[in-house]
C-alpha atoms as a PDB file:
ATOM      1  CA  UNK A   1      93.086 -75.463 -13.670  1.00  0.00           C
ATOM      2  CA  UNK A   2      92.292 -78.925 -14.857  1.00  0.00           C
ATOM      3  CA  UNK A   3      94.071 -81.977 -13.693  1.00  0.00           C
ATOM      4  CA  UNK A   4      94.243 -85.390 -13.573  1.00  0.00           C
ATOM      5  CA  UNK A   5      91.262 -86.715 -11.287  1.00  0.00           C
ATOM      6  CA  UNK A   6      92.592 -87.504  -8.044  1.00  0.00           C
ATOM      7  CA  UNK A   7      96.172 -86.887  -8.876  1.00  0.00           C
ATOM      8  CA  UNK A   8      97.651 -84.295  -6.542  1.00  0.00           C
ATOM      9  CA  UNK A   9     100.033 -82.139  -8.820  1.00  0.00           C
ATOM     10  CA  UNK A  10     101.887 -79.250  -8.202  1.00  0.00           C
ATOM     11  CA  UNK A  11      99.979 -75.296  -8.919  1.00  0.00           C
ATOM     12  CA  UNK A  12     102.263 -73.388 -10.847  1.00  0.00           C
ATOM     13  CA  UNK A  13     102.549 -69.820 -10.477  1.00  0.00           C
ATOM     14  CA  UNK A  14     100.759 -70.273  -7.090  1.00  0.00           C
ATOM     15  CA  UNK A  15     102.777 -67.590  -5.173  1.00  0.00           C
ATOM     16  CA  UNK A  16     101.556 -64.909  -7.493  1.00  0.00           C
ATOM     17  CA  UNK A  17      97.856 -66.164  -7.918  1.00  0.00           C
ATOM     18  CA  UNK A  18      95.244 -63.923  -6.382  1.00  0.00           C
ATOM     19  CA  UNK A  19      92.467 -66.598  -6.371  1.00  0.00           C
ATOM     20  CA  UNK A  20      94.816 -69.153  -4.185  1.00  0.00           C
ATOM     21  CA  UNK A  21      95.735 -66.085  -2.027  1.00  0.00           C
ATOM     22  CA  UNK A  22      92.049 -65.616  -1.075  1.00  0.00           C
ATOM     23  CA  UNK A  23      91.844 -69.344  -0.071  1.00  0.00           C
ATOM     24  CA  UNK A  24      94.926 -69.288   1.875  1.00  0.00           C
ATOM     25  CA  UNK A  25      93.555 -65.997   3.457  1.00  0.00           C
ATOM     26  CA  UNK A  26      89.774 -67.867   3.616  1.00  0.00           C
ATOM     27  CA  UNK A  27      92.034 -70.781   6.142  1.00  0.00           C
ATOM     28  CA  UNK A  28      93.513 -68.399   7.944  1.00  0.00           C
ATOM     29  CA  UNK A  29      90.386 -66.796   8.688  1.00  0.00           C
ATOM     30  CA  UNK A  30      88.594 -69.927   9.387  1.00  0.00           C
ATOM     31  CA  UNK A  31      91.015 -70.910  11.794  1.00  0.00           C
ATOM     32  CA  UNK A  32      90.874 -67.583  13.937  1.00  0.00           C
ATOM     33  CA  UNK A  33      87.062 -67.734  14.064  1.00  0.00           C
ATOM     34  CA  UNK A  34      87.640 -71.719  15.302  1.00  0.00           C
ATOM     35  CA  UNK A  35      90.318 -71.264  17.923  1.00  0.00           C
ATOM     36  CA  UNK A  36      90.192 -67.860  18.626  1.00  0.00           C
ATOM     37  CA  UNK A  37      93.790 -67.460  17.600  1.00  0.00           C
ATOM     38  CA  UNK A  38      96.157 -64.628  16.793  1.00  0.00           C
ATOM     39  CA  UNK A  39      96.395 -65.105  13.176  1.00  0.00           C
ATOM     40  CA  UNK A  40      97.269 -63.079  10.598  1.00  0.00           C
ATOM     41  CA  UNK A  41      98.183 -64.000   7.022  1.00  0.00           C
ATOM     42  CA  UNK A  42     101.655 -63.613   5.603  1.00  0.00           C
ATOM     43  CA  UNK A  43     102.191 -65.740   1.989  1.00  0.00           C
ATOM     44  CA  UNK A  44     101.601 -68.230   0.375  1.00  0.00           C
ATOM     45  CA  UNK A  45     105.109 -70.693   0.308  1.00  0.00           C
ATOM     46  CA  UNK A  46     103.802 -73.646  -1.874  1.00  0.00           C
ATOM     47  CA  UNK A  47     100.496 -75.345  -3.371  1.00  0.00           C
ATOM     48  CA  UNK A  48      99.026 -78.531  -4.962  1.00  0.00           C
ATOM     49  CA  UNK A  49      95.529 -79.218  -6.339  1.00  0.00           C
ATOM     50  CA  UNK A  50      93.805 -82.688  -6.646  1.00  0.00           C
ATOM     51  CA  UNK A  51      90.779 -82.580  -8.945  1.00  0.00           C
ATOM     52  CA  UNK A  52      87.625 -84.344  -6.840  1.00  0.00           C
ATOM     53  CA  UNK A  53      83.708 -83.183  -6.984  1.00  0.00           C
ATOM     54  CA  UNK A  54      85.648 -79.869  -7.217  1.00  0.00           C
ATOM     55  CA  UNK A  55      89.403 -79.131  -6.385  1.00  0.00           C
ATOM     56  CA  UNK A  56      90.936 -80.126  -2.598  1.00  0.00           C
ATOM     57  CA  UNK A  57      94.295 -77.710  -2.970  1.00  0.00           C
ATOM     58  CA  UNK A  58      96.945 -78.411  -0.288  1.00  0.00           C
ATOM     59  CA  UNK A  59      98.356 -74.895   0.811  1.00  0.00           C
ATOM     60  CA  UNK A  60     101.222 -74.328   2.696  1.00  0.00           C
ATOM     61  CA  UNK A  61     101.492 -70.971   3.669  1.00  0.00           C
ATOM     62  CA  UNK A  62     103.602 -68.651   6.365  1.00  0.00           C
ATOM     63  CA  UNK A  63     101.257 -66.762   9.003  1.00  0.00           C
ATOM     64  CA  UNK A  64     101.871 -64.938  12.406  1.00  0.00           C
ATOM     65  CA  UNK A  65     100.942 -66.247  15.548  1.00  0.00           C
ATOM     66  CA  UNK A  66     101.258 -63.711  18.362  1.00  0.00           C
ATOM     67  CA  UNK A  67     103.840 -62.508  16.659  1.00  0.00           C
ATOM     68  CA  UNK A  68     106.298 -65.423  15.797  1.00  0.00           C
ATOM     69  CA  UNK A  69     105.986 -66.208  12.222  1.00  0.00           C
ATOM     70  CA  UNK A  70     105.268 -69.940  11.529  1.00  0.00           C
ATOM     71  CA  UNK A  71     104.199 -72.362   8.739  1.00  0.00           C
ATOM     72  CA  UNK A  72     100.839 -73.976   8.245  1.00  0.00           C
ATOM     73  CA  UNK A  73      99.372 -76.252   6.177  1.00  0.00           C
ATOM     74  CA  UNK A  74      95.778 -76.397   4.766  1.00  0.00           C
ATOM     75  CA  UNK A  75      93.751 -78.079   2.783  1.00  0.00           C
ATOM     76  CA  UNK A  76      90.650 -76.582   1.276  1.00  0.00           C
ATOM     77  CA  UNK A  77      87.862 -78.489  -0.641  1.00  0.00           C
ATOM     78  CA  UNK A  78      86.131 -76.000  -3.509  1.00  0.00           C
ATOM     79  CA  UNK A  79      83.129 -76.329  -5.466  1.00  0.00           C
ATOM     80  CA  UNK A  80      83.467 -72.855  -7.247  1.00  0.00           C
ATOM     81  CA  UNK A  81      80.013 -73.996  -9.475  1.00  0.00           C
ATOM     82  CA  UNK A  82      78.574 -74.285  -5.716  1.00  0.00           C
ATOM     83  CA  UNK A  83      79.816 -71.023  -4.712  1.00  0.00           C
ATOM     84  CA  UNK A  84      81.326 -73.756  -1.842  1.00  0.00           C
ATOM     85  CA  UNK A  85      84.253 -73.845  -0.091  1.00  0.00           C
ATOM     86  CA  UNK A  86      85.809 -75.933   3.247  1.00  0.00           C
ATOM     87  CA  UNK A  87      89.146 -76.228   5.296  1.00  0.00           C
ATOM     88  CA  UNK A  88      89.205 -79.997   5.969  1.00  0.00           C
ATOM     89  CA  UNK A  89      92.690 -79.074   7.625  1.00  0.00           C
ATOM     90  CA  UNK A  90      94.705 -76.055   9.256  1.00  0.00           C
ATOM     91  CA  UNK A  91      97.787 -77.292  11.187  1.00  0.00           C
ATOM     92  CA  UNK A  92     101.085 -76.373  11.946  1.00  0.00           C
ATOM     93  CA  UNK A  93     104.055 -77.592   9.989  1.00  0.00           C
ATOM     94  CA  UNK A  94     105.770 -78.948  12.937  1.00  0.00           C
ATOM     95  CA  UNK A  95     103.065 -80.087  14.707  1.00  0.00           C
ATOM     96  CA  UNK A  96     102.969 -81.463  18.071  1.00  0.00           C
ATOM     97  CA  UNK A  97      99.569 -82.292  19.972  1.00  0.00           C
ATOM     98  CA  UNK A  98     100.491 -79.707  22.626  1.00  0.00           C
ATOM     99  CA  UNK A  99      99.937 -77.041  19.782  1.00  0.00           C
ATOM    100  CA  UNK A 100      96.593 -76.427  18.659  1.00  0.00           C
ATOM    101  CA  UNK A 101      95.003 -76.740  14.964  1.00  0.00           C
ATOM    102  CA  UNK A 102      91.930 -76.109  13.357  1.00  0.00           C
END
């Protein structure tokens, strides 16, 4: 997936990638261990990728939380070369500071 560096762009084809599935799963994962939440993965609604020392993609993604589905965005820094990978961010769409991210 090149890009332009540092250009965010659009993923196409991101909903039915397995490789962007595992990251979303990867931040939803990541988060649990964190906050000791009630996670679990649903989809993946929409991505973009910005080409760095590696690729930062920007998921947004639908998991449930105690049962009440929500939407969360991440964004995950990857050095695949490195066998490396990061969430620099897990929050809720709508996020408030009373609810928690990761």
């Amino acid at each position: 997936m090149a890009g332009i560096p540092g250009g965010i762009q659009d993923v196409p084809n991101s909903r039915n990638s397995i490789a962007i599935d595992s990251l979303a799963r990867f931040a939803v994962e990541d988060c649990k261990k964190r906050q000791n939440a009630l996670l679990e993965f649903g989809k993946v609604v929409s991505v973009k990728e910005q080409v760095v020392a590696g690729t930062m993609y920007y998921i947004t993604l639908e998991a449930t939380d105690g049962g009440k589905k929500k939407i969360y965005e991440t964004k995950i820094w990857e050095k695949p070369w490195l066998n490396y990978k990061e969430v620099q961010q897990f929050k809720p769409v709508d996020y408030a500071p009373a609810e928690s991210s990761c």
